[in-house]
C-alpha atoms as a PDB file:
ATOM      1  CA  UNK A   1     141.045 -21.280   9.286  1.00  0.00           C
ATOM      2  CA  UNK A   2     140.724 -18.289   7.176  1.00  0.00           C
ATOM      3  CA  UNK A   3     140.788 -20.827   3.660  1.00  0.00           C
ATOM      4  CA  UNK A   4     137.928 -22.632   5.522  1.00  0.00           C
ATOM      5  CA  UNK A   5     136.041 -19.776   6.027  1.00  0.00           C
ATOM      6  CA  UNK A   6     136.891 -18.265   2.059  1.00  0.00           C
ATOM      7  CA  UNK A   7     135.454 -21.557   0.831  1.00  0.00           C
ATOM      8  CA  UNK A   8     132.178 -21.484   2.831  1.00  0.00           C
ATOM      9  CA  UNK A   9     131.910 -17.998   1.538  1.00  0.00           C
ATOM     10  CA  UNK A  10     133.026 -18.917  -1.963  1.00  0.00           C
ATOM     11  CA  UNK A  11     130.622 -21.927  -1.904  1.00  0.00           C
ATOM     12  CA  UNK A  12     127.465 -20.090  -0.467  1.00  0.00           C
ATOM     13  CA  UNK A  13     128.163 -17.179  -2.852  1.00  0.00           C
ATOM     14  CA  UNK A  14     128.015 -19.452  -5.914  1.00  0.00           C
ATOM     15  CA  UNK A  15     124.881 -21.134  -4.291  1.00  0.00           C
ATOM     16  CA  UNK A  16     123.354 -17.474  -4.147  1.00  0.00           C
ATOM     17  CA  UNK A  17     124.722 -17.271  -7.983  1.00  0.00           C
ATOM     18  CA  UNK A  18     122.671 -20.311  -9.153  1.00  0.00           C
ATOM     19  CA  UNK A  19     119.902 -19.819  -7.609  1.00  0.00           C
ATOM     20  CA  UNK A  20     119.465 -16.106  -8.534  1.00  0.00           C
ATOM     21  CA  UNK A  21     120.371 -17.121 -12.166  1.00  0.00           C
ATOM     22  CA  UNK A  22     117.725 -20.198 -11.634  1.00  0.00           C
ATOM     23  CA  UNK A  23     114.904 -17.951 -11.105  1.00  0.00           C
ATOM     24  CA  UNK A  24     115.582 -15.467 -13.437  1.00  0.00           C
ATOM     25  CA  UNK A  25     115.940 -17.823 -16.369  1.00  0.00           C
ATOM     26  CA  UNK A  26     112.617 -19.694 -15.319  1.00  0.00           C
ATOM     27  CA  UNK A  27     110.888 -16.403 -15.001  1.00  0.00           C
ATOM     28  CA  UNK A  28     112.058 -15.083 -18.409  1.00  0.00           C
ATOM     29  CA  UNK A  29     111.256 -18.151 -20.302  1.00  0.00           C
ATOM     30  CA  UNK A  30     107.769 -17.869 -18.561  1.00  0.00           C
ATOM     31  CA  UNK A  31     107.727 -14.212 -19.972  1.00  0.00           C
ATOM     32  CA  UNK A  32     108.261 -15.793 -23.122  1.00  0.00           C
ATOM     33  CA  UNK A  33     106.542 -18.897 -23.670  1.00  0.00           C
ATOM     34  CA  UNK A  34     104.079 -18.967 -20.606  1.00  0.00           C
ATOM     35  CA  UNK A  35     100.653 -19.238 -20.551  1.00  0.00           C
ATOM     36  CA  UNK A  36     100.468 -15.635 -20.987  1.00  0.00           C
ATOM     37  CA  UNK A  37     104.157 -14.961 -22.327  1.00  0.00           C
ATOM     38  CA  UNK A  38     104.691 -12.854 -25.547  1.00  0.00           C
ATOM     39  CA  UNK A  39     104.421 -16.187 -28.080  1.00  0.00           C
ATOM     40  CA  UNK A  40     100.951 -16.588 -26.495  1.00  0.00           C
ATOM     41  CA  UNK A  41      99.613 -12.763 -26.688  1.00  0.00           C
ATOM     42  CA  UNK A  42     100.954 -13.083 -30.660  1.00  0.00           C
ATOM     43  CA  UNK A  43      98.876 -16.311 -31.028  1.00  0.00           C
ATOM     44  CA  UNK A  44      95.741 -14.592 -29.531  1.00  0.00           C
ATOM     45  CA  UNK A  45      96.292 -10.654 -31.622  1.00  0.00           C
ATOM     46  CA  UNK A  46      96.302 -13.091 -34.659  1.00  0.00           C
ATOM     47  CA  UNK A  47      93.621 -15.246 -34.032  1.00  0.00           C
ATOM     48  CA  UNK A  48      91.737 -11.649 -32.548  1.00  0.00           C
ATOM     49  CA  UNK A  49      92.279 -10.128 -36.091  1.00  0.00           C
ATOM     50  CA  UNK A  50      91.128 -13.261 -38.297  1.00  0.00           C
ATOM     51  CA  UNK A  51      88.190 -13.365 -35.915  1.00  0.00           C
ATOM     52  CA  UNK A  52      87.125  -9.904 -36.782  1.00  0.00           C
ATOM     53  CA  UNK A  53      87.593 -10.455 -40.191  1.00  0.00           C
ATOM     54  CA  UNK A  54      85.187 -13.789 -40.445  1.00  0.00           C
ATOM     55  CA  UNK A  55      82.731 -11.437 -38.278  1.00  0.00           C
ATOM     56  CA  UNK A  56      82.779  -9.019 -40.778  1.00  0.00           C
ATOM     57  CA  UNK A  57      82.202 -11.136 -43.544  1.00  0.00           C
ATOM     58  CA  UNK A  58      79.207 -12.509 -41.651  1.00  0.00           C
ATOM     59  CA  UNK A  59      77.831  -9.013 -40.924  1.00  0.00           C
ATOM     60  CA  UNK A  60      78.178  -8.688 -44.769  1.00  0.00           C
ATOM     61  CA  UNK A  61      76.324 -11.738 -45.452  1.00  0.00           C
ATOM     62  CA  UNK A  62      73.410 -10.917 -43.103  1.00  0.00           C
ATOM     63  CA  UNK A  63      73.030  -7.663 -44.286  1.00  0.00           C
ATOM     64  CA  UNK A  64      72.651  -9.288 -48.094  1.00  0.00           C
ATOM     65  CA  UNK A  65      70.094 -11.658 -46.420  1.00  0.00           C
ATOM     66  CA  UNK A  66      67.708  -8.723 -44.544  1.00  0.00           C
ATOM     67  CA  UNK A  67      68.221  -7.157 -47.810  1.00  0.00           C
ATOM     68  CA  UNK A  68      66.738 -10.114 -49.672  1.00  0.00           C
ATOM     69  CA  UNK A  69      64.769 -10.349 -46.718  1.00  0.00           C
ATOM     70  CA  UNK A  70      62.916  -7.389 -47.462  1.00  0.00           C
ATOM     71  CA  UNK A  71      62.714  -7.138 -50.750  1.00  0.00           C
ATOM     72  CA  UNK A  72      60.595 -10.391 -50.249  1.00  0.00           C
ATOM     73  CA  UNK A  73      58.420  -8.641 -48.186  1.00  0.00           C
ATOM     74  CA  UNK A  74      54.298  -8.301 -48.350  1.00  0.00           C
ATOM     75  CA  UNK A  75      55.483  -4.294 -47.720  1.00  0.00           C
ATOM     76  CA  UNK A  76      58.150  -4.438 -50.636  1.00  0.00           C
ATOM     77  CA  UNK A  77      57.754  -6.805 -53.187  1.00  0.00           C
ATOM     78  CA  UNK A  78      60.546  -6.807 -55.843  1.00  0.00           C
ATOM     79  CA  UNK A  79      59.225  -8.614 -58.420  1.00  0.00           C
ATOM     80  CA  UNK A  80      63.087  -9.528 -60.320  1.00  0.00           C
ATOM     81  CA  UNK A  81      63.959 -11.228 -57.202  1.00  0.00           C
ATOM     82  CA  UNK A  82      60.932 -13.107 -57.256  1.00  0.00           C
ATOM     83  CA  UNK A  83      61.310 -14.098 -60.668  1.00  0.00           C
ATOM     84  CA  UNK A  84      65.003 -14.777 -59.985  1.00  0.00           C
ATOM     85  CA  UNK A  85      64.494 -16.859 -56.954  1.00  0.00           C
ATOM     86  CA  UNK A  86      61.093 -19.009 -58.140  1.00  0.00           C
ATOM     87  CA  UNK A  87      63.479 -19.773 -61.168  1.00  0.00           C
ATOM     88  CA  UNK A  88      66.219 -21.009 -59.211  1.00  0.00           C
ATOM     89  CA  UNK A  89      63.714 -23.198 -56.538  1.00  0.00           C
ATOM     90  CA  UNK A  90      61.626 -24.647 -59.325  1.00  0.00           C
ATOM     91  CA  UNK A  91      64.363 -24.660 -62.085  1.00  0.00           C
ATOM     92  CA  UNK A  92      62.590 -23.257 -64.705  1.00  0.00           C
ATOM     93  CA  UNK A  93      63.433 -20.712 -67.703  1.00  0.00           C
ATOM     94  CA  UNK A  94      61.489 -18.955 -70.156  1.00  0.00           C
ATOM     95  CA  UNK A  95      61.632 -20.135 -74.065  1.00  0.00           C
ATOM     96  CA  UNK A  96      63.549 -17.106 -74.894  1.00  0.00           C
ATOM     97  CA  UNK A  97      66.453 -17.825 -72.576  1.00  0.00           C
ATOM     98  CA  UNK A  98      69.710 -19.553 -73.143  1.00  0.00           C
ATOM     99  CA  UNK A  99      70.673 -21.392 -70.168  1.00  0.00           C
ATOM    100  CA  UNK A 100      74.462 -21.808 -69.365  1.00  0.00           C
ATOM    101  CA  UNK A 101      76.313 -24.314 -66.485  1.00  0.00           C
END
């Protein structure tokens, strides 16, 4: 009676075994390639830092705008940039000028 009792022992300690090593390997891979695991956090930092990098190109860009912006003004008229852009929208150029494509 004693084997029959080693095996039910022997048997429910490997059931303990797999299940303990069951969880633990589910709950590490979720650690790992979850939702929110480690892959995922490196995906996001990534996409975080080429986000801020577009933003400050676009901060750039708008700040070269209001500059334009008011330079244009009726307060502050800058009368190159005129020149420059009614040459550009109406494609013209003086006799003097060499154009070059």
């Amino acid at each position: 009676m004693t084997g029959m009792k080693r095996n039910k022992f022997a048997i429910g300690s490997v059931a303990i075994f797999v299940v303990a090593f069951s969880l633990s390997a589910y709950f590490t891979f979720a650690a790992v390639q979850g939702e929110y695991g480690l892959f995922r956090r490196v995906r996001v930092e990534a996409q975080a830092r080429d986000l801020a990098q577009q933003l400050d190109a676009l901060k750039a860009e708008v700040s070269g705008m209001e500059n334009k912006t008011r330079r244009m003004s009726d307060d502050y008229l800058d009368l190159d940039l005129l020149d420059e852009q009614a040459r550009k929208v109406l494609g013209l150029a003086r006799g003097d000028e060499i154009i070059i494509r």
